[in-house]
C-alpha atoms as a PDB file:
ATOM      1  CA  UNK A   1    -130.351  -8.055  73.334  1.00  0.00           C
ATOM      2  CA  UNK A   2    -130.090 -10.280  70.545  1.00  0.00           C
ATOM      3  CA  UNK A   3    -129.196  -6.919  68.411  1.00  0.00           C
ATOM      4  CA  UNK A   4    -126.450  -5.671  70.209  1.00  0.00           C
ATOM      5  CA  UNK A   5    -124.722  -9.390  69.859  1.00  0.00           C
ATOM      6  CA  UNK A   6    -125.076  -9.058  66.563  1.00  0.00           C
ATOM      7  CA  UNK A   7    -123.353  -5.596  65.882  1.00  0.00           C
ATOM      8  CA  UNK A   8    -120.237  -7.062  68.267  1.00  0.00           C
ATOM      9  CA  UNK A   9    -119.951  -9.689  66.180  1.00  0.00           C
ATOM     10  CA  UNK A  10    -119.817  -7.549  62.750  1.00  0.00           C
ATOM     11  CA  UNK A  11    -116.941  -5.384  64.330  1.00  0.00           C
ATOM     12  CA  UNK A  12    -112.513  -6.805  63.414  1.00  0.00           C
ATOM     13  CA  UNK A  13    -110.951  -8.100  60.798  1.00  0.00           C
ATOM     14  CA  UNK A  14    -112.893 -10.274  58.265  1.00  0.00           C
ATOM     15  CA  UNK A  15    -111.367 -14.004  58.670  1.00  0.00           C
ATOM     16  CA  UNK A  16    -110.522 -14.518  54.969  1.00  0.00           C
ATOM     17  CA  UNK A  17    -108.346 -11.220  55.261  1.00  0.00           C
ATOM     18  CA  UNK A  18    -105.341 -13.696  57.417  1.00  0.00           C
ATOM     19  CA  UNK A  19    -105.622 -16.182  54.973  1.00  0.00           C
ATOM     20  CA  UNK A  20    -104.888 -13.359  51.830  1.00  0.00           C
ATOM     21  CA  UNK A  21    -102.164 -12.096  54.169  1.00  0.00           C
ATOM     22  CA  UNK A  22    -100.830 -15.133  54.672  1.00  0.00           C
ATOM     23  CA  UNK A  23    -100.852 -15.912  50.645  1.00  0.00           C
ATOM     24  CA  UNK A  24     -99.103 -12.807  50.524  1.00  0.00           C
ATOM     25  CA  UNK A  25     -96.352 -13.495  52.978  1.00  0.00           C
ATOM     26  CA  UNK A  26     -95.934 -16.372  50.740  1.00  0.00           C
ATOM     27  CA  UNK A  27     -95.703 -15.006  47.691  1.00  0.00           C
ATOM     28  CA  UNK A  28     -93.065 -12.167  48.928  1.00  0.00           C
ATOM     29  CA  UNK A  29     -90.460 -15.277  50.038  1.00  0.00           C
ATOM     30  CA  UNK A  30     -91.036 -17.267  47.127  1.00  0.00           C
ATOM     31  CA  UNK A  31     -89.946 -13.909  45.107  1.00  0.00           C
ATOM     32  CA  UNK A  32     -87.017 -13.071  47.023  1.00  0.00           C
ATOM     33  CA  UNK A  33     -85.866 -16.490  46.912  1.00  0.00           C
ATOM     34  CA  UNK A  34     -85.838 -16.635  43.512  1.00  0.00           C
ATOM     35  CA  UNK A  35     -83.960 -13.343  43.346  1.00  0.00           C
ATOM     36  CA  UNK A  36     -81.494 -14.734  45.723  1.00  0.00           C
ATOM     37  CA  UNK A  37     -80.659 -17.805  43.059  1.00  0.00           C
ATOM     38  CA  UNK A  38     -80.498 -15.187  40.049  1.00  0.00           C
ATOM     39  CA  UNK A  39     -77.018 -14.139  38.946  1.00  0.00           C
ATOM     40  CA  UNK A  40     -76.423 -11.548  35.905  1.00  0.00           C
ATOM     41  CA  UNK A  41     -75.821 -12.867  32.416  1.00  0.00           C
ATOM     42  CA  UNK A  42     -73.089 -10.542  31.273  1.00  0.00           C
ATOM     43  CA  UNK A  43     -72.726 -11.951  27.997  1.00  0.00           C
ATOM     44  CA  UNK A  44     -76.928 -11.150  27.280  1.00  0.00           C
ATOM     45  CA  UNK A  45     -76.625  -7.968  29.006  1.00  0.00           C
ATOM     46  CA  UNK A  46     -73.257  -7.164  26.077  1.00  0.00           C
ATOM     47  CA  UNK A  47     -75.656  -8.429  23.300  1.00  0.00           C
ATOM     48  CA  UNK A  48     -78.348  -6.099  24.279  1.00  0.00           C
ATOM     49  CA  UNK A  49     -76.566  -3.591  24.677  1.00  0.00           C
ATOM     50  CA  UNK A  50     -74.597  -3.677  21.668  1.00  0.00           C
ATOM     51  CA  UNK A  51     -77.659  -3.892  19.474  1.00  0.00           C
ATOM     52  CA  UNK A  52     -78.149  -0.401  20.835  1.00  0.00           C
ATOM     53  CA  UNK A  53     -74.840   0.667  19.838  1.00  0.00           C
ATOM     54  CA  UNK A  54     -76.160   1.944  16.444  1.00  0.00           C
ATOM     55  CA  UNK A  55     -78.697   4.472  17.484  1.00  0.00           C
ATOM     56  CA  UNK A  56     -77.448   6.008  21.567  1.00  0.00           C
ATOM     57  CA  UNK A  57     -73.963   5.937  20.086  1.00  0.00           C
ATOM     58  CA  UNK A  58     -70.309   4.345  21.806  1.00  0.00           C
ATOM     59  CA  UNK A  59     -70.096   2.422  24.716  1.00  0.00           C
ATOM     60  CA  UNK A  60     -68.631   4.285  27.318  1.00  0.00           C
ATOM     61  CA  UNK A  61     -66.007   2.563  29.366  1.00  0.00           C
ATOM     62  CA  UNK A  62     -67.071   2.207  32.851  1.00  0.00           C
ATOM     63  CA  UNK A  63     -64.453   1.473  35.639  1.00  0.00           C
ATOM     64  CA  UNK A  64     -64.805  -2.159  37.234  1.00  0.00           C
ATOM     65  CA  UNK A  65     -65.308  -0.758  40.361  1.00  0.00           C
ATOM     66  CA  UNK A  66     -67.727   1.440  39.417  1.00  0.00           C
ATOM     67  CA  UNK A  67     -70.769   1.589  41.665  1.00  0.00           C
ATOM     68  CA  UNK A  68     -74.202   1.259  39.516  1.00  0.00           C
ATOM     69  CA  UNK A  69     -77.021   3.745  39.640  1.00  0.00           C
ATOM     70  CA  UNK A  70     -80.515   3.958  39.167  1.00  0.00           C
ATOM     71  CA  UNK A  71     -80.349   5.606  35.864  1.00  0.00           C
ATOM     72  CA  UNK A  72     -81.142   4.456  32.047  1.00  0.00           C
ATOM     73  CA  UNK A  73     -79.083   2.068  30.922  1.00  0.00           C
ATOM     74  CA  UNK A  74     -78.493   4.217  27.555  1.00  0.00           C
ATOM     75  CA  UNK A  75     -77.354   7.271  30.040  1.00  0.00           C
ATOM     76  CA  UNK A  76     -75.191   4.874  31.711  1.00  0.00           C
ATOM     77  CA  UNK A  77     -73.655   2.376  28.770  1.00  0.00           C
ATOM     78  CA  UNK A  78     -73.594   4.733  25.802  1.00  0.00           C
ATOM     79  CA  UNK A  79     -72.242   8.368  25.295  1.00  0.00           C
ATOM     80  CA  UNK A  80     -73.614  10.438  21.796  1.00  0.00           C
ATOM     81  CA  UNK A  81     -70.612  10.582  19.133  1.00  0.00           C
ATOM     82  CA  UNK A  82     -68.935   9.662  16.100  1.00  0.00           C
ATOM     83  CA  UNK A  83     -67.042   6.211  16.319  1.00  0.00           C
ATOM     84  CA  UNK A  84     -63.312   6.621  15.886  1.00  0.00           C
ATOM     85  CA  UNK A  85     -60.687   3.838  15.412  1.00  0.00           C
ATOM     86  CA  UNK A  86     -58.856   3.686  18.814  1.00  0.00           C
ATOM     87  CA  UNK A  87     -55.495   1.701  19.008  1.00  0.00           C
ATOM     88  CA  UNK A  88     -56.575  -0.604  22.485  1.00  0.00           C
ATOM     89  CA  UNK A  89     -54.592  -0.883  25.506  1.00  0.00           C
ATOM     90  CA  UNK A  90     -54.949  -4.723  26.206  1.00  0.00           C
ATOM     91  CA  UNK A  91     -53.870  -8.080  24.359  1.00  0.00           C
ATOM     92  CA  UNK A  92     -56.839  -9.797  23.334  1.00  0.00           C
ATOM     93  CA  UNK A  93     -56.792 -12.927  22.182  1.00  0.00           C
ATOM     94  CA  UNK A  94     -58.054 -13.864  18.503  1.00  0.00           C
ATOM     95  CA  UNK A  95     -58.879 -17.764  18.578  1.00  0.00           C
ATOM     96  CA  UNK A  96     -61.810 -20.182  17.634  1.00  0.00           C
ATOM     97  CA  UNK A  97     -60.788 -22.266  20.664  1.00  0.00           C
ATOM     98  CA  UNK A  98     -62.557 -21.916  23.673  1.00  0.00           C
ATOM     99  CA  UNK A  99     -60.649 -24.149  25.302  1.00  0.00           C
ATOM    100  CA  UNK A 100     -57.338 -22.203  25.278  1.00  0.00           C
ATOM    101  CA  UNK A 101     -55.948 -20.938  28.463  1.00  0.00           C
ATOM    102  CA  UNK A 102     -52.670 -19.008  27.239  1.00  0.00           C
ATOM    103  CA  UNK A 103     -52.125 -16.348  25.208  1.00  0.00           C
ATOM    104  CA  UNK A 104     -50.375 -17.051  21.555  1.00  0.00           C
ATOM    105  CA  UNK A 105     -46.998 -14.018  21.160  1.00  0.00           C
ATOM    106  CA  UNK A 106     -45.390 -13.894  17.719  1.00  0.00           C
ATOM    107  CA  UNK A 107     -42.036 -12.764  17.933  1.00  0.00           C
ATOM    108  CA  UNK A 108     -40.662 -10.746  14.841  1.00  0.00           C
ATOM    109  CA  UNK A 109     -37.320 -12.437  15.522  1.00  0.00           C
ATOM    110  CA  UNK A 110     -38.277 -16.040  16.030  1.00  0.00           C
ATOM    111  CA  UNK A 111     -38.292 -16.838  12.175  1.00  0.00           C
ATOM    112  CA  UNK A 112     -34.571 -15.451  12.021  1.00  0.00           C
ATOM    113  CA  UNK A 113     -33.419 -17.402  14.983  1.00  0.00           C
ATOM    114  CA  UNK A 114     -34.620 -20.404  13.586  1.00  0.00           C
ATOM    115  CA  UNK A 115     -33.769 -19.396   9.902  1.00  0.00           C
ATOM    116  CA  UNK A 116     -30.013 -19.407  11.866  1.00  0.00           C
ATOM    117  CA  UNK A 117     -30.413 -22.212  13.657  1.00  0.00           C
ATOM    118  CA  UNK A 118     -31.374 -24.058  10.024  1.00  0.00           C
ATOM    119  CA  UNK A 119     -28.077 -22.426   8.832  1.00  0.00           C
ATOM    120  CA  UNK A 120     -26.040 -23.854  11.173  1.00  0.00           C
ATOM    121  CA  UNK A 121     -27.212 -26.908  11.280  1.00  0.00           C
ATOM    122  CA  UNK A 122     -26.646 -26.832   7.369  1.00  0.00           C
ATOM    123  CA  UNK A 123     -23.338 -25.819   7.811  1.00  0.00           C
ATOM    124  CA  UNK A 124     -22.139 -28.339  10.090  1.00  0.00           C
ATOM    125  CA  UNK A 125     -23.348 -30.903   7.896  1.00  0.00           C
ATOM    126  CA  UNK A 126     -21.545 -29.800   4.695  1.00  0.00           C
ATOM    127  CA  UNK A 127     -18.172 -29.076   6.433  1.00  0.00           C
ATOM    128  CA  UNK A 128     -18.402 -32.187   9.374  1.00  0.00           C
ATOM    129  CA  UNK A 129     -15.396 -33.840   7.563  1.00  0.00           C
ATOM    130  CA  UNK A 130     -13.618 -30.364   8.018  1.00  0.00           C
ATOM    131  CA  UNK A 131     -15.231 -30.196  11.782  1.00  0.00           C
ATOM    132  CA  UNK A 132     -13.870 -33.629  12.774  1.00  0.00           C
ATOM    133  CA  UNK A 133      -9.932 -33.152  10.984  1.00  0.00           C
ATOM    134  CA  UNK A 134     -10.084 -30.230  13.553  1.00  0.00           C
ATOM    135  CA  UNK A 135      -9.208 -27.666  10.526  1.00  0.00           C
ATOM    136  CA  UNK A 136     -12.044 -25.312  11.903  1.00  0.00           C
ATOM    137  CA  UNK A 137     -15.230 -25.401  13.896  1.00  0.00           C
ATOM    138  CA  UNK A 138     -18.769 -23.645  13.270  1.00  0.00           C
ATOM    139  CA  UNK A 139     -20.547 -21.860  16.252  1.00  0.00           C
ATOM    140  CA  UNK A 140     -23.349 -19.209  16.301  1.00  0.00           C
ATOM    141  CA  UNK A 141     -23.316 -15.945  18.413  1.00  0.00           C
ATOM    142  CA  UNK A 142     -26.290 -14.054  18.055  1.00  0.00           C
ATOM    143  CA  UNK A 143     -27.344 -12.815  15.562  1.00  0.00           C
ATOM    144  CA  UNK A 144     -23.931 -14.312  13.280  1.00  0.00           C
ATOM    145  CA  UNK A 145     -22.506 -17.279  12.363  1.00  0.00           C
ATOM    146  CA  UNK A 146     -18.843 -17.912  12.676  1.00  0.00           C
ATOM    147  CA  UNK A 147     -16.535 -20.641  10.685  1.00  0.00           C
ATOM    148  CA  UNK A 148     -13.235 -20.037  12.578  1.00  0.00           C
ATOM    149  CA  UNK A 149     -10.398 -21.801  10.317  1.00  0.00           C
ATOM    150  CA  UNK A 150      -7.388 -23.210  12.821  1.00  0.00           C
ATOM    151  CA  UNK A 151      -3.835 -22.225  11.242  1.00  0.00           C
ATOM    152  CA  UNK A 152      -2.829 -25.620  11.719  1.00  0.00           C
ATOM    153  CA  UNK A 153      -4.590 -26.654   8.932  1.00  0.00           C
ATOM    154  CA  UNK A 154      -4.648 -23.616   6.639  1.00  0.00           C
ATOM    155  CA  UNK A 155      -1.250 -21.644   7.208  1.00  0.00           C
ATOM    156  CA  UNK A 156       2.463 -22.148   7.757  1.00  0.00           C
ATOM    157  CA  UNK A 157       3.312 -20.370  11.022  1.00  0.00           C
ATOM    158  CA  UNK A 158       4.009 -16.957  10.090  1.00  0.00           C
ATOM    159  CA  UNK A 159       2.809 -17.002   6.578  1.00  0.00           C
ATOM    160  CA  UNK A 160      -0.340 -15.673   4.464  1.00  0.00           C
ATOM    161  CA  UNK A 161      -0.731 -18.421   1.973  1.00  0.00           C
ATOM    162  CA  UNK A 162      -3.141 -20.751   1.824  1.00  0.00           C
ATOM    163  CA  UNK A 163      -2.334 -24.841   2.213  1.00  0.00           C
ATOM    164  CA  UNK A 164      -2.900 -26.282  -1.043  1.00  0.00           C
ATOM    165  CA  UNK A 165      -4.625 -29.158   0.212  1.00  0.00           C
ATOM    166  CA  UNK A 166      -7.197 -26.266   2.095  1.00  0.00           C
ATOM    167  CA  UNK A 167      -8.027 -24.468  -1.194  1.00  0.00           C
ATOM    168  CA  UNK A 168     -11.549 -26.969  -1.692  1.00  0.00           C
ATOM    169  CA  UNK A 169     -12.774 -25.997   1.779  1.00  0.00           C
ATOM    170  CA  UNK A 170     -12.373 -22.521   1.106  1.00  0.00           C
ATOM    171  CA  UNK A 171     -14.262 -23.265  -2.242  1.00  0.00           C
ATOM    172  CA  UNK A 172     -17.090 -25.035  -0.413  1.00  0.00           C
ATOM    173  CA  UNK A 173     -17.577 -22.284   2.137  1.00  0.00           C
ATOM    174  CA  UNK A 174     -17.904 -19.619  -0.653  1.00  0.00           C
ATOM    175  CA  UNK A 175     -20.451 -21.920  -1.420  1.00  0.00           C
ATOM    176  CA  UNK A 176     -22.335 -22.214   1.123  1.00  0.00           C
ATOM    177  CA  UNK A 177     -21.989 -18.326   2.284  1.00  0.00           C
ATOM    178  CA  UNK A 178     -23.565 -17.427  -1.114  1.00  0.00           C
ATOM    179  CA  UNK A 179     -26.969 -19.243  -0.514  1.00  0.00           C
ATOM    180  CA  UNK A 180     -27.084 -17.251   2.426  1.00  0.00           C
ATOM    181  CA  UNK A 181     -28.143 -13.895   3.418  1.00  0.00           C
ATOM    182  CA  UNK A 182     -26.017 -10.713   5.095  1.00  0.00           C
ATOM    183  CA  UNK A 183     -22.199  -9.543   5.183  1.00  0.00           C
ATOM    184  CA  UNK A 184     -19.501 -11.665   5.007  1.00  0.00           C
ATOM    185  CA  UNK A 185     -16.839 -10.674   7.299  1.00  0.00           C
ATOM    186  CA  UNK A 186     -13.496 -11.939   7.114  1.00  0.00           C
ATOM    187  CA  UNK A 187     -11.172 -11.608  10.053  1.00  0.00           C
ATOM    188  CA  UNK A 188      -7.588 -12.525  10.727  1.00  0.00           C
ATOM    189  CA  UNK A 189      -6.011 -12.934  14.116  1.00  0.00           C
ATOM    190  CA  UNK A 190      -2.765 -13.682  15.982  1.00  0.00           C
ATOM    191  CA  UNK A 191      -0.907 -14.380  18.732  1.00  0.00           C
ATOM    192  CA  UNK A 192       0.513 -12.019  21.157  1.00  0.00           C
ATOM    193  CA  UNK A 193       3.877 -12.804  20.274  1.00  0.00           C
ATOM    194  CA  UNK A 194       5.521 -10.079  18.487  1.00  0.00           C
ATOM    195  CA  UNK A 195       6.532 -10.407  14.961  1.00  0.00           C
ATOM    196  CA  UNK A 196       8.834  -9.016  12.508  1.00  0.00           C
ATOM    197  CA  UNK A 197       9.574 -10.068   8.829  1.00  0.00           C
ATOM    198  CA  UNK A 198      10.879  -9.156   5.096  1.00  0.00           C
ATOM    199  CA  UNK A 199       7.653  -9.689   4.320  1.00  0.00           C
ATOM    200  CA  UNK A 200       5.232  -8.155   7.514  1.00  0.00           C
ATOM    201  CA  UNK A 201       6.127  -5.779  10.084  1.00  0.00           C
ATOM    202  CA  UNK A 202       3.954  -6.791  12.831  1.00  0.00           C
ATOM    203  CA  UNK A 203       1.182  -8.964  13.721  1.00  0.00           C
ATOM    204  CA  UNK A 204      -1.340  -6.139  12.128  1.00  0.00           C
ATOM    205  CA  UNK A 205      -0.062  -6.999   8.680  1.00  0.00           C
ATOM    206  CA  UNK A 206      -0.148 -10.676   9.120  1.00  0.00           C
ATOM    207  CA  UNK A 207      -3.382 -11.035  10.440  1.00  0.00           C
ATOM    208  CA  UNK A 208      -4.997  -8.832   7.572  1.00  0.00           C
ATOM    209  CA  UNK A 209      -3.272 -10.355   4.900  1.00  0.00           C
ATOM    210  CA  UNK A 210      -4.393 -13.934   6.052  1.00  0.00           C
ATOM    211  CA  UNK A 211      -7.873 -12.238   5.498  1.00  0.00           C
ATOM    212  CA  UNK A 212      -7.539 -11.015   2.182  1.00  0.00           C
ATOM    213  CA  UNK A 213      -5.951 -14.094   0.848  1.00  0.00           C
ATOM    214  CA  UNK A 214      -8.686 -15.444   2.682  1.00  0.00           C
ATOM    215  CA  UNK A 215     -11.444 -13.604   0.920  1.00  0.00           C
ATOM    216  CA  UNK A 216      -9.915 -13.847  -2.335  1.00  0.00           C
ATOM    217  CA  UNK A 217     -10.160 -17.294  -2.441  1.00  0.00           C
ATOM    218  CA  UNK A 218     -13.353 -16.919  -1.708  1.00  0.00           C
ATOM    219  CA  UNK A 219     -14.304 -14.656  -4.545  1.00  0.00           C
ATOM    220  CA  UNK A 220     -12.084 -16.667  -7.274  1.00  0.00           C
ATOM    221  CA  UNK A 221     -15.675 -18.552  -8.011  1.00  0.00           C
ATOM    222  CA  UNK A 222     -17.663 -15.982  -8.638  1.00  0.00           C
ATOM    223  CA  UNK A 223     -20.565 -17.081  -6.097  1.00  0.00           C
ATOM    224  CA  UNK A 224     -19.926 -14.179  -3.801  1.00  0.00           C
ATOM    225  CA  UNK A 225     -21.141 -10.765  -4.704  1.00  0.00           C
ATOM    226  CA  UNK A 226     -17.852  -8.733  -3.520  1.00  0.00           C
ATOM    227  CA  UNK A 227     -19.830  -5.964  -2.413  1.00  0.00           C
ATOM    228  CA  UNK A 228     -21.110  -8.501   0.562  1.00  0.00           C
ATOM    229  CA  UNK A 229     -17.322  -8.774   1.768  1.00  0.00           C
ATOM    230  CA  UNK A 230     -15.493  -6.863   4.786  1.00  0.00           C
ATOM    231  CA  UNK A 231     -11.795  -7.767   5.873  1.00  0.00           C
ATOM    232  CA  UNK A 232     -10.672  -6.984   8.918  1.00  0.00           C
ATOM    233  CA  UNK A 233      -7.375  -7.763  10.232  1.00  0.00           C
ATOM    234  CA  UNK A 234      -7.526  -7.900  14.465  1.00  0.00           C
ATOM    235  CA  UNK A 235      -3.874  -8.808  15.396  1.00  0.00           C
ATOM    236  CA  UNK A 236      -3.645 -10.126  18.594  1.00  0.00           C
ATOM    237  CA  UNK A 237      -5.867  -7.913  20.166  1.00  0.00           C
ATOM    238  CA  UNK A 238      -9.397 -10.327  20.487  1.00  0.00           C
ATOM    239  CA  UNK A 239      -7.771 -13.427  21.718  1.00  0.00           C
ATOM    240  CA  UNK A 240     -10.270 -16.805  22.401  1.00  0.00           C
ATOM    241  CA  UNK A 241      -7.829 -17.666  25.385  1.00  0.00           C
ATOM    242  CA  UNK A 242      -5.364 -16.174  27.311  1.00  0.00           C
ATOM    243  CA  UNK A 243      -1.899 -16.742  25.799  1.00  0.00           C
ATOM    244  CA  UNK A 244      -0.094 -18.022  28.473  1.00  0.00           C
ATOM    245  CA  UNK A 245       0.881 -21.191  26.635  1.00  0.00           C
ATOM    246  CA  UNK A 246       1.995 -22.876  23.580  1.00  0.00           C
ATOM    247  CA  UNK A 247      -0.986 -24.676  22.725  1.00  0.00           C
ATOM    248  CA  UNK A 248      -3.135 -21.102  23.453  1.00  0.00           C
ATOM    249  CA  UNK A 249      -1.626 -19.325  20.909  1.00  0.00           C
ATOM    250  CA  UNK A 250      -1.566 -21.999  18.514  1.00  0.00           C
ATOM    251  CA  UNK A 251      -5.397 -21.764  19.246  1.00  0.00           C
ATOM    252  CA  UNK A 252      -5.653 -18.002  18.935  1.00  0.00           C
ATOM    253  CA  UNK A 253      -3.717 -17.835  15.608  1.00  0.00           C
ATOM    254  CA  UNK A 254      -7.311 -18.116  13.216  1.00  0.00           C
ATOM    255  CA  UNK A 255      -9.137 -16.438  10.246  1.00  0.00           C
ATOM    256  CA  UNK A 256     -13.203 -16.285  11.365  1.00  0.00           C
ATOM    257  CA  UNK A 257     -15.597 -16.400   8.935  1.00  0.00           C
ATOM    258  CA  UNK A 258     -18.719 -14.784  10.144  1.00  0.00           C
ATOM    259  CA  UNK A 259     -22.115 -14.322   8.713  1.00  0.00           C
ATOM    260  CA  UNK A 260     -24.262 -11.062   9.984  1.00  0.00           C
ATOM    261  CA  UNK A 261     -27.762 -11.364   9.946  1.00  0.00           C
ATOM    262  CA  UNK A 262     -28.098  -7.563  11.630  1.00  0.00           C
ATOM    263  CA  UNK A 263     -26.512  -4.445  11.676  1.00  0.00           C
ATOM    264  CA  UNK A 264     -24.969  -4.302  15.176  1.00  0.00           C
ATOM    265  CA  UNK A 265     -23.368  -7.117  14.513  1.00  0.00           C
ATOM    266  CA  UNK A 266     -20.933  -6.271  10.942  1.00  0.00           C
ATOM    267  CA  UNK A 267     -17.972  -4.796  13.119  1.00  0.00           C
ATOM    268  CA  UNK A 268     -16.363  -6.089  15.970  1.00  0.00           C
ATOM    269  CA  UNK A 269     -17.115  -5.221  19.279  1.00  0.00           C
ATOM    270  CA  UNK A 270     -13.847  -4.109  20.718  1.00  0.00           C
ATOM    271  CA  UNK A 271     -11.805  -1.078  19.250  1.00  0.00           C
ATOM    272  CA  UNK A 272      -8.317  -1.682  18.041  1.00  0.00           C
ATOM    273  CA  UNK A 273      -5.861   0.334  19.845  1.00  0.00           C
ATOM    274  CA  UNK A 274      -5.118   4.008  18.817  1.00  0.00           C
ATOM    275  CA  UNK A 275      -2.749   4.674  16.173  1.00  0.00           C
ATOM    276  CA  UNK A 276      -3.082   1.282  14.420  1.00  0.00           C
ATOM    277  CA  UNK A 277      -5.309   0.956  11.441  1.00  0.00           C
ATOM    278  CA  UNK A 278      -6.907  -2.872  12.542  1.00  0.00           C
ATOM    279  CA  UNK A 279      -9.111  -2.664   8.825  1.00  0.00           C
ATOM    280  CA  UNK A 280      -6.706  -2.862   6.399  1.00  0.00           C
ATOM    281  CA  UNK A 281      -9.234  -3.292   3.482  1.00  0.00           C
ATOM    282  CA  UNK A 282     -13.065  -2.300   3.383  1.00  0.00           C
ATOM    283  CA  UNK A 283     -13.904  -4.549   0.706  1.00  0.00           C
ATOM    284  CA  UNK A 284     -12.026  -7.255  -1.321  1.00  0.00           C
ATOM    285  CA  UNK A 285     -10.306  -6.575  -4.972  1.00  0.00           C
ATOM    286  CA  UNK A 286     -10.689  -8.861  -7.974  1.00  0.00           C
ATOM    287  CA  UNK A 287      -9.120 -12.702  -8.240  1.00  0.00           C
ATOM    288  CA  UNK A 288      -6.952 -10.976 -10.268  1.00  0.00           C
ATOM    289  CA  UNK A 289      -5.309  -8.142  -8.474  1.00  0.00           C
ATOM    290  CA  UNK A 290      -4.247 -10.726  -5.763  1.00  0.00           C
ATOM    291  CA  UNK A 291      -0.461 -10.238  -4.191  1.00  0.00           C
ATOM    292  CA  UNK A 292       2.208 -12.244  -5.455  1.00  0.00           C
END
């Protein structure tokens, strides 16, 4: 009797075999938890895989999207080949500070803007005595710097030569056009009134020879290369404001002075009608072959 007891006892589970289950059990959640706080270290995973870059070959581009698979990561991160220089298709930003949050653009045309905007500036200061006796005014458009001379203080009405007492500000300007850079265009305009003399036959004539008188004066020092000059002679045909009254055509009746810093910008915009040569000279003659 006491036998049999004995072998029902002896069959089951051993009792220390809950206890390693249990352990087990443990051991499983304390691994998945762990797992659960991980996160990937993309930075490491770049490094190691670009220290492989030498011997599997070039990274291969994967799509962000791109669902991972249980393969090697040389299969999946590298492709065999001979590295090639690629032109890339994203703006990357080149700085030592970590700290930035916006990209840095240079612009090929911000230095000329603000080598104009220093002209300018330069130019208003030199002439302001000019700018406040209202005998012209300096603006920029553009790419080109204007002086616009008022008749008022440079012509008689209906006349081509210069005011005595206007001869030093046309020295200055020549001046200050030769420490600068690009075409000098000179450009004479009028009225809309019409206009007939012994001396000019229509508004076309006036307004051009106002700009050669204009750029000869402007030559008689010798600081201007000639070759940088261009007369044009507009008539009445680009007015600044309609001429509907006395004081608008007094203010349309100019010679501009421009400075072009580009190429679109060395003839005017708007054609002069058909039939009517509006450039009477392409480039200005010598001090000395001026018109008596």
């Amino acid at each position: 009797m006491d036998m049999e007891e004995q072998e029902e006892h002896e069959e089951g589970t051993p009792a220390w075999v809950m206890t390693f289950a249990d352990l087990m059990s443990l051991l499983m959640c304390f691994f998945v938890l762990l797992l659960s706080f991980s996160e990937m270290d993309a930075e490491k995973f770049k490094q190691l895989s670009g220290s492989m870059k030498e011997a599997f070959g070039v990274q291969a581009k994967m799509k962000a999207d791109f669902i991972p698979k249980g393969t090697s990561v040389v299969t999946t991160e590298f492709s065999p080949g001979r590295p090639d220089t690629t032109a890339l298709d994203s703006i990357r930003q080149h700085t030592v500070d970590t700290t930035k949050n916006t990209l840095e653009f240079t612009d090929g045309d911000g230095k000329k803007d603000a080598d104009l905007d220093a002209a300018l500036e330069k130019l208003k200061k030199e002439l302001s005595e000019e700018i406040e006796e209202e005998k012209l005014s300096v603006r920029r458009e553009d790419g080109r710097i204007i002086i616009q001379i008022h008749e008022q203080g440079s012509f008689a009405s209906g006349y081509a030569d210069i005011k005595d007492e206007f001869l030093p500000t046309l020295d200055k300007i020549a001046i200050l056009c030769a420490g600068m850079e690009g075409i000098v265009q000179v450009t004479g305009h009028t009225d809309d009134v019409p206009m007939s003399s012994v001396r000019f036959r229509s508004n076309w004539e006036l307004s051009s020879s106002r700009a050669v008188t204009v750029a000869h004066r402007l030559l008689a020092n010798n600081q201007l290369d000639p070759r940088r000059i261009v007369i044009t002679g507009l008539a009445w045909t680009q007015p600044l404001v309609s001429n509907d009254t006395a004081a608008n055509r007094t203010q349309n009746r100019r010679v501009e002075i421009t400075i072009l810093q580009s190429i679109e910008h060395q003839y005017p915009s708007s054609p002069a009608p058909e039939n009517e040569a509006s450039t009477r000279r392409d480039s200005a003659p010598s001090p000395e072959q001026s018109p008596t």
